[in-house]
N, C-alpha and C. Protein backbone atom coordinates (compact mmCIF):
# COMPACT_ATOMS: atom_id res chain seq x y z
N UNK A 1 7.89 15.83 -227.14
CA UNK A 1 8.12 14.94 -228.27
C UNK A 1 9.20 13.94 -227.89
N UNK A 2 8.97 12.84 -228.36
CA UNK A 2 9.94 11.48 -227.64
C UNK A 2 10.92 11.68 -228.68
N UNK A 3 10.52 12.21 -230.03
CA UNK A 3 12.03 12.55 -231.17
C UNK A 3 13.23 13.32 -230.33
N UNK A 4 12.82 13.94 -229.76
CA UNK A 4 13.59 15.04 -228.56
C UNK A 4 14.73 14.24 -227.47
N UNK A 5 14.17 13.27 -227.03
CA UNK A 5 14.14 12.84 -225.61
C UNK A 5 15.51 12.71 -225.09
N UNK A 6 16.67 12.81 -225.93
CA UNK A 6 18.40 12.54 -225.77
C UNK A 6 18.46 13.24 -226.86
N UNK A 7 19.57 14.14 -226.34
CA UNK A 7 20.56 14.19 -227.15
C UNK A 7 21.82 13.61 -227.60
N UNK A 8 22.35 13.74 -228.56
CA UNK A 8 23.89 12.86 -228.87
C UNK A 8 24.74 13.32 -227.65
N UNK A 9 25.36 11.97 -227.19
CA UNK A 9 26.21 12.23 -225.57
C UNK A 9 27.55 11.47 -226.37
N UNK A 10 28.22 12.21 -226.22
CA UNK A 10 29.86 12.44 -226.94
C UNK A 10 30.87 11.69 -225.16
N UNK A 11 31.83 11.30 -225.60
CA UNK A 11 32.46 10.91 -224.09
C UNK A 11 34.07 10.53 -224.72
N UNK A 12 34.50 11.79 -224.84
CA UNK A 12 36.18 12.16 -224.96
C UNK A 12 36.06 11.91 -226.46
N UNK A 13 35.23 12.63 -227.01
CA UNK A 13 35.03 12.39 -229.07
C UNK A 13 34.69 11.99 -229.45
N UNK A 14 33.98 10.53 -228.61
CA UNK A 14 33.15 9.28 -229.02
C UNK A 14 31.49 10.07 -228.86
N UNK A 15 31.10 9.67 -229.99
CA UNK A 15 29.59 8.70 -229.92
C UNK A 15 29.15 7.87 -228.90
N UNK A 16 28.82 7.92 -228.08
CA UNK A 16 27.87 6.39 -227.85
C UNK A 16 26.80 6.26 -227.81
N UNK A 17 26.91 5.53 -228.51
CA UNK A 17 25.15 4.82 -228.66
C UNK A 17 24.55 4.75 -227.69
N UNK A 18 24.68 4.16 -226.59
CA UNK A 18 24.09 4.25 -225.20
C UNK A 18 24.78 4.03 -224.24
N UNK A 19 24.43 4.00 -223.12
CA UNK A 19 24.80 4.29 -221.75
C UNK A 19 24.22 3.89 -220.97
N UNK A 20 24.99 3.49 -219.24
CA UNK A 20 23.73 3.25 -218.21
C UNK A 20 23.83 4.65 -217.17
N UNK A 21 23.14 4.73 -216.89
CA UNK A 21 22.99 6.00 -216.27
C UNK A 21 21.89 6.13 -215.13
N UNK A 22 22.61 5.81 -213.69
CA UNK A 22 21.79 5.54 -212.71
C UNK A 22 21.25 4.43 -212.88
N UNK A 23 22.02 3.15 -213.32
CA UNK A 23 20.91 1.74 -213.57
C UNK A 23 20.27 1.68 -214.55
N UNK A 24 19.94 2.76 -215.39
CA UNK A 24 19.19 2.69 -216.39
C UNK A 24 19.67 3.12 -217.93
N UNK A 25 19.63 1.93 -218.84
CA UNK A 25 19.80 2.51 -220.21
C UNK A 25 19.39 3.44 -220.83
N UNK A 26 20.35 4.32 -221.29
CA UNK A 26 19.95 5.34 -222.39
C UNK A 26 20.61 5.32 -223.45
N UNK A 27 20.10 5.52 -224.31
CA UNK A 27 20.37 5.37 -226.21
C UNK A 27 19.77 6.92 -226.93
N UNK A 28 19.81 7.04 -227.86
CA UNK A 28 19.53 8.59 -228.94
C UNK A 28 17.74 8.18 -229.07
N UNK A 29 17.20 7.13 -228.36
CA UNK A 29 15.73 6.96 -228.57
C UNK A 29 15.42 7.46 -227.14
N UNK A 30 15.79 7.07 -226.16
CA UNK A 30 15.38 7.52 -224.78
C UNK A 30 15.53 5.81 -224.27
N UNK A 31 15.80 5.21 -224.74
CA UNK A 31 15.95 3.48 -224.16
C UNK A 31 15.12 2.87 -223.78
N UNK A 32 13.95 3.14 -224.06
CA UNK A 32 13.07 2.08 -223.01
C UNK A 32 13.25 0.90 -223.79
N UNK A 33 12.99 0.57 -225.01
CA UNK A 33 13.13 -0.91 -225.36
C UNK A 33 14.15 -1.67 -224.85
N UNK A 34 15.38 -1.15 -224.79
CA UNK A 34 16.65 -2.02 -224.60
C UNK A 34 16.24 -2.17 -222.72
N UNK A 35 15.96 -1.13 -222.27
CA UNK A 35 15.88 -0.78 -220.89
C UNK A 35 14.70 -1.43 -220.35
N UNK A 36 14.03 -1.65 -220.64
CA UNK A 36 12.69 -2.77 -220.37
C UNK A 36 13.33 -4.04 -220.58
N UNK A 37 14.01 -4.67 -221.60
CA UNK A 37 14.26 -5.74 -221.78
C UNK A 37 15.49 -6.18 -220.36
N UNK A 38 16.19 -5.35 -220.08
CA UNK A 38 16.72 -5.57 -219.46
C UNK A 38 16.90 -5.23 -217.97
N UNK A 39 15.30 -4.64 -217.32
CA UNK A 39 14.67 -4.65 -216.29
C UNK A 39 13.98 -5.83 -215.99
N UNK A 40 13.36 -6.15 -216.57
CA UNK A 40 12.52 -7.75 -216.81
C UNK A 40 13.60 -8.91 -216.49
N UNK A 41 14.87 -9.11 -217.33
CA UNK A 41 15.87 -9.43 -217.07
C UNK A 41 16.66 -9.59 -215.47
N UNK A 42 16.75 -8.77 -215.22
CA UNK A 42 16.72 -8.44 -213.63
C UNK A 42 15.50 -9.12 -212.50
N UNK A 43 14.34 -8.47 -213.10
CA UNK A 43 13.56 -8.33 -212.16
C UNK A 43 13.21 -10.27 -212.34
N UNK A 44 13.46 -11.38 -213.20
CA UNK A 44 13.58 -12.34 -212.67
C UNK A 44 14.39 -12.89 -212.62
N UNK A 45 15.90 -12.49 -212.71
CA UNK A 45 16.95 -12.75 -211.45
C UNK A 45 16.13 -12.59 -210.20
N UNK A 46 16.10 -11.68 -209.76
CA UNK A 46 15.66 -11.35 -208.20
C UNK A 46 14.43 -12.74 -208.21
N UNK A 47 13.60 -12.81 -208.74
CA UNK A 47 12.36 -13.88 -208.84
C UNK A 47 13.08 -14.88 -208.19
N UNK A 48 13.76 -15.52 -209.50
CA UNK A 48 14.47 -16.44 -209.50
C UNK A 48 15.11 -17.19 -208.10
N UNK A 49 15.79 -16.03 -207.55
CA UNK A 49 16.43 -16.24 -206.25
C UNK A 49 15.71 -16.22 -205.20
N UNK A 50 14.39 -16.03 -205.04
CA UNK A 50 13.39 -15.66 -204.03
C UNK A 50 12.04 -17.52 -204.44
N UNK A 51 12.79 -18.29 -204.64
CA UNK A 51 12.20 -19.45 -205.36
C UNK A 51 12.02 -19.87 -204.40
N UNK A 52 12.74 -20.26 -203.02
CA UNK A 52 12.17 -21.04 -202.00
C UNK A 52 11.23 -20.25 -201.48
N UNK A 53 10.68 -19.00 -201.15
CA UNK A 53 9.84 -18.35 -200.66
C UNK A 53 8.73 -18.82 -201.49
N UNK A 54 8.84 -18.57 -202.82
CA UNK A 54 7.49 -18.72 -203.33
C UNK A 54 6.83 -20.24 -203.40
N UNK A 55 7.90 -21.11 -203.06
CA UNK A 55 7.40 -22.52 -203.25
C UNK A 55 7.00 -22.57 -201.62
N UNK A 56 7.48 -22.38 -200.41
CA UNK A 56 6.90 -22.14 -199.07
C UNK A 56 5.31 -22.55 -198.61
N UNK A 57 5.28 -23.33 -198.35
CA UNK A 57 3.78 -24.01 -197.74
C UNK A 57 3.56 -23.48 -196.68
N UNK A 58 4.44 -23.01 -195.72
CA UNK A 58 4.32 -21.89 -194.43
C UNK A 58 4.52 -20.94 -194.79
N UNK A 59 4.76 -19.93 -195.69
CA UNK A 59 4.24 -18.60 -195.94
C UNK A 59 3.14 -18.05 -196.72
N UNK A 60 2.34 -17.57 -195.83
CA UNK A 60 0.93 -17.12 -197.11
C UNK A 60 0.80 -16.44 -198.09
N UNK A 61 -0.40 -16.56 -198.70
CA UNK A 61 -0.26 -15.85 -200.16
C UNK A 61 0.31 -14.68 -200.31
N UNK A 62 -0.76 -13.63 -199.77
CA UNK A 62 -0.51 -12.30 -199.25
C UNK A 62 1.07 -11.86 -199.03
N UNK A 63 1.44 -12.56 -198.07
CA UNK A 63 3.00 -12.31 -197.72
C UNK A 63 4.04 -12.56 -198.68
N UNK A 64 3.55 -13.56 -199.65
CA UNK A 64 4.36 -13.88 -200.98
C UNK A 64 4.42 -12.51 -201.75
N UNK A 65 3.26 -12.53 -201.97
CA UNK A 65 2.60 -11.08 -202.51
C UNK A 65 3.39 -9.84 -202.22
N UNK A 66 3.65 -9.43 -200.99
CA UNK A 66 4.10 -8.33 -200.60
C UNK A 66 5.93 -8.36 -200.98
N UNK A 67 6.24 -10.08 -200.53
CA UNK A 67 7.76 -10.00 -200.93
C UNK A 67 8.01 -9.63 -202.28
N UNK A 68 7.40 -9.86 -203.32
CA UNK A 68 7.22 -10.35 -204.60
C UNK A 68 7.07 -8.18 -205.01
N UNK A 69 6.15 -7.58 -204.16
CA UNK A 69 5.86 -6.27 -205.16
C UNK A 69 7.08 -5.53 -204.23
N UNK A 70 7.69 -5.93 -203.04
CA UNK A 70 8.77 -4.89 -202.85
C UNK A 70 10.00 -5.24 -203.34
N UNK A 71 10.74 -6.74 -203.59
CA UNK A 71 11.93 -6.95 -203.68
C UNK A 71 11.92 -7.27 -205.63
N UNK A 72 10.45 -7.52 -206.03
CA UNK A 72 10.48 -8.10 -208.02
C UNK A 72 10.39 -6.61 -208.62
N UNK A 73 8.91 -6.44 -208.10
CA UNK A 73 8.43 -5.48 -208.54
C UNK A 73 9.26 -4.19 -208.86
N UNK A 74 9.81 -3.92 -207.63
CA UNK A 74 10.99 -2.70 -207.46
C UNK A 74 12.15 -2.64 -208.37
N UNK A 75 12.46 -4.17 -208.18
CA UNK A 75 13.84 -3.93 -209.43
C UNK A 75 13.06 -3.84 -211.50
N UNK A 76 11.73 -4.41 -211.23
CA UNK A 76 11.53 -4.28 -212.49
C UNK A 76 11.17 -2.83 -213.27
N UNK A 77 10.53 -2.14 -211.80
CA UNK A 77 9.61 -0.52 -212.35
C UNK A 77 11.30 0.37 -212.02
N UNK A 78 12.52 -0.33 -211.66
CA UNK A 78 13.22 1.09 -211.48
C UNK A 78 13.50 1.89 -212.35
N UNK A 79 13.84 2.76 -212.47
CA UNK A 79 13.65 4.31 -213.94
C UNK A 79 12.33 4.19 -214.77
N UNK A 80 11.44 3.54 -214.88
CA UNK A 80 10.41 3.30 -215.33
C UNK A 80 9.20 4.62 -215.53
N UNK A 81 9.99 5.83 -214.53
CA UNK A 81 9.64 7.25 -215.07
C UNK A 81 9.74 7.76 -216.03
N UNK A 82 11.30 7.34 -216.72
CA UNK A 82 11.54 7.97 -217.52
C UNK A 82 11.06 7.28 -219.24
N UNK A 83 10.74 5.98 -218.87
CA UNK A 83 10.15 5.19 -220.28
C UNK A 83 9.07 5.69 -221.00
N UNK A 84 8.71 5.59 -222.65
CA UNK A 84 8.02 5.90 -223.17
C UNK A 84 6.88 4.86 -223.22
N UNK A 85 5.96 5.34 -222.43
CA UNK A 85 4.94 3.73 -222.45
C UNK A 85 4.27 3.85 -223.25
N UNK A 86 4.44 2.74 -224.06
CA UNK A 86 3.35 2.38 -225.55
C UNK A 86 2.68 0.80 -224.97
N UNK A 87 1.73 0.88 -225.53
CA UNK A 87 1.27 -0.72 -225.32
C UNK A 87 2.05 -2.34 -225.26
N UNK A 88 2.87 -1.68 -226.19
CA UNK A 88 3.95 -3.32 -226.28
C UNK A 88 4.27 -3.34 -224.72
N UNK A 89 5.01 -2.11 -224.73
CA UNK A 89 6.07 -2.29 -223.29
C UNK A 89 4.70 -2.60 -221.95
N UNK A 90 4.00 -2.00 -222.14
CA UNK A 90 2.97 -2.59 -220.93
C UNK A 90 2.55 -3.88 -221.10
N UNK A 91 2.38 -4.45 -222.14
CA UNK A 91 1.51 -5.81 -222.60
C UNK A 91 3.68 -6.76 -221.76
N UNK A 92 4.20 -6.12 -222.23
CA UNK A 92 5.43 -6.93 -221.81
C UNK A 92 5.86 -6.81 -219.82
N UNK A 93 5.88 -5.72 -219.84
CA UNK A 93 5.64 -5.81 -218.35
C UNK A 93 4.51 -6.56 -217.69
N UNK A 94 3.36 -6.69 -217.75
CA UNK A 94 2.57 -7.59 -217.62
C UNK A 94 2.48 -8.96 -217.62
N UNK A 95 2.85 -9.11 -218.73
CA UNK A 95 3.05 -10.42 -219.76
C UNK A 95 4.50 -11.47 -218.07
N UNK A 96 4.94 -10.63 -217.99
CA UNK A 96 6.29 -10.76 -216.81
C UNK A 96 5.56 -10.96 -215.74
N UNK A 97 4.93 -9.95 -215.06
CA UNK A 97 4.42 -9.55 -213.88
C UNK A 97 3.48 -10.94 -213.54
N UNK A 98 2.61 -11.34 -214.48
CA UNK A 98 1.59 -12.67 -214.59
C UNK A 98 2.20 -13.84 -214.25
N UNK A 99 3.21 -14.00 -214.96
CA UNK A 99 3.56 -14.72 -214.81
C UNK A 99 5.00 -15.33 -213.41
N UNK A 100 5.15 -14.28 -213.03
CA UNK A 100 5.42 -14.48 -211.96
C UNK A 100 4.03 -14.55 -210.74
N UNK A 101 3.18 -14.14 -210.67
CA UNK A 101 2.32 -14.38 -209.85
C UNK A 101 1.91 -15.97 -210.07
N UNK A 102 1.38 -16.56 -211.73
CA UNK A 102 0.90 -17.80 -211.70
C UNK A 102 1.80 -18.69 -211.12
N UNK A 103 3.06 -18.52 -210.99
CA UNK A 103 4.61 -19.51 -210.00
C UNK A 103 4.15 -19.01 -208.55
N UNK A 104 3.71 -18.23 -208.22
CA UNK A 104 3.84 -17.62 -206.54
C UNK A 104 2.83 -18.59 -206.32
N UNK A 105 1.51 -18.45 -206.65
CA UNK A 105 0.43 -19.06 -206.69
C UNK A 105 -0.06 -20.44 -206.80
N UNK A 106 1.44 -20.62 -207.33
CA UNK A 106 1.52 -22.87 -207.67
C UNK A 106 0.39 -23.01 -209.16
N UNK A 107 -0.13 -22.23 -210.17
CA UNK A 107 -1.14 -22.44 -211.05
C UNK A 107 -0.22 -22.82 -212.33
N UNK A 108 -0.74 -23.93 -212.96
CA UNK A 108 -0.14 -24.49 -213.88
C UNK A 108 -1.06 -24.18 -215.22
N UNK A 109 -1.01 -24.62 -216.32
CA UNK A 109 -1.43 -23.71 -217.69
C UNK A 109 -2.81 -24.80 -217.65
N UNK A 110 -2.77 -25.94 -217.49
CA UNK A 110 -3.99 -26.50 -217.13
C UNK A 110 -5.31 -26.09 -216.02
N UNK A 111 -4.80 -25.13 -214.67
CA UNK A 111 -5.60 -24.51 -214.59
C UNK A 111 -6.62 -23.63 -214.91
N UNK A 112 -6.51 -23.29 -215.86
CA UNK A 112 -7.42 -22.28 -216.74
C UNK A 112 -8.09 -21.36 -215.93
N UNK A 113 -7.07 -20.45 -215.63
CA UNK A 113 -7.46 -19.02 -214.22
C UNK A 113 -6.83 -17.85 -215.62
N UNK A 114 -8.08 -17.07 -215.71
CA UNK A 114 -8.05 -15.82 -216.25
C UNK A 114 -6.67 -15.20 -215.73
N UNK A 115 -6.33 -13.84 -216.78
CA UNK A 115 -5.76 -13.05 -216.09
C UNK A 115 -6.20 -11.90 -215.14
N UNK A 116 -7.37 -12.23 -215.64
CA UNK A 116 -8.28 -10.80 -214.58
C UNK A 116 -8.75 -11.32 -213.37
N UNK A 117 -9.12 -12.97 -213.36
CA UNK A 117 -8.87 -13.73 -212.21
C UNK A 117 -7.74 -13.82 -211.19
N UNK A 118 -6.66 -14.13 -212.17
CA UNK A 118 -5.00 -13.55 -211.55
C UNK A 118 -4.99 -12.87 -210.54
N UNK A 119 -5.33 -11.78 -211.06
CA UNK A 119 -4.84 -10.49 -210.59
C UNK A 119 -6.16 -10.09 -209.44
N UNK A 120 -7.12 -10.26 -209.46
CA UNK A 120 -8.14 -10.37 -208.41
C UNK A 120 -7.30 -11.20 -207.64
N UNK A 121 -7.25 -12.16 -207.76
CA UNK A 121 -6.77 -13.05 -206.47
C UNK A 121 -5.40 -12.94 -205.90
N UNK A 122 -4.60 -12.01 -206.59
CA UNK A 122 -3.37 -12.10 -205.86
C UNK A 122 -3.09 -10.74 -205.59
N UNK A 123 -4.51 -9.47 -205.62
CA UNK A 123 -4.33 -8.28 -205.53
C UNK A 123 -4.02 -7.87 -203.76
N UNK A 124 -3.12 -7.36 -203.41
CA UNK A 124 -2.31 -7.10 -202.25
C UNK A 124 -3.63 -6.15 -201.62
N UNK A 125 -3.89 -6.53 -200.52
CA UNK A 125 -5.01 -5.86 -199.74
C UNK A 125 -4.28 -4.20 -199.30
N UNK A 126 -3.38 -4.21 -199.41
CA UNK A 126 -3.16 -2.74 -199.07
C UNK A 126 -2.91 -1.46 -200.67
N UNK A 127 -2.85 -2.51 -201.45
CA UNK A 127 -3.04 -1.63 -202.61
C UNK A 127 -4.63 -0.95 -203.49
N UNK A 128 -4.68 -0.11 -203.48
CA UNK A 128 -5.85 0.49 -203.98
C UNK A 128 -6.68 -0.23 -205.20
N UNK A 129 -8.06 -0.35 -204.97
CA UNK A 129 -8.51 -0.77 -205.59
C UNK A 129 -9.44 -0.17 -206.59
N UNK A 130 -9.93 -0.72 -208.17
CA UNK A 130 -10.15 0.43 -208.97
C UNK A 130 -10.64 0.21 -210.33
């Protein structure tokens, strides 16, 4: 039961509401909302700073691709074990994830490329397919 998931964490008599703990927020809910928001947060910082790579006319897709799921990807899924996944938080991780690919990719909103197109075309040949 996710009602369960923390208990009240006391720290010298105090309450607190939440905490980071190993990088990751925790609150009396189990944190994923606050903790998603602020993985996403992160994970395009890291984007952000990886901007000349993705604009790169000498590096290929693929290789964008691979920088993009070890150095974005990584900071966005970290503790991401411990989150309660409901649809929002996936439709929001996604919602992120897309849109960093349509910037890797150079596709502007006038292109009119599906997301299932997206993701076909920028699916990393070493990841399983399914």
């Amino acid at each position: 039961s996710t009602s369960n998931f923390c208990e009240a964490f006391y720290l010298l008599g105090y309450l607190l509401e939440s905490y980071t703990y190993l990088g990751s927020n925790v609150d009396k809910e189990g944190g994923t909302d606050r903790d998603v928001k602020i993985r996403i947060q992160k994970a395009r910082g890291a984007f952000i700073a990886l901007g000349n790579i993705w604009k790169s006319k000498e590096i290929k897709s693929r290789t964008k691709i691979r920088i993009f799921n070890s150095n974005v990807k990584a900071v966005l899924l970290y503790g991401s074990e411990t989150w309660r996944t409901t649809k929002t938080i996936a439709h929001k991780l996604q919602t992120f994830i897309n849109w960093c690919l349509r910037r890797i990719e150079g596709l502007r909103w006038y292109n009119r490329v599906t997301n299932e197109e997206l993701l076909e075309r920028t699916r990393d040949s070493s990841e399983p397919r399914g």
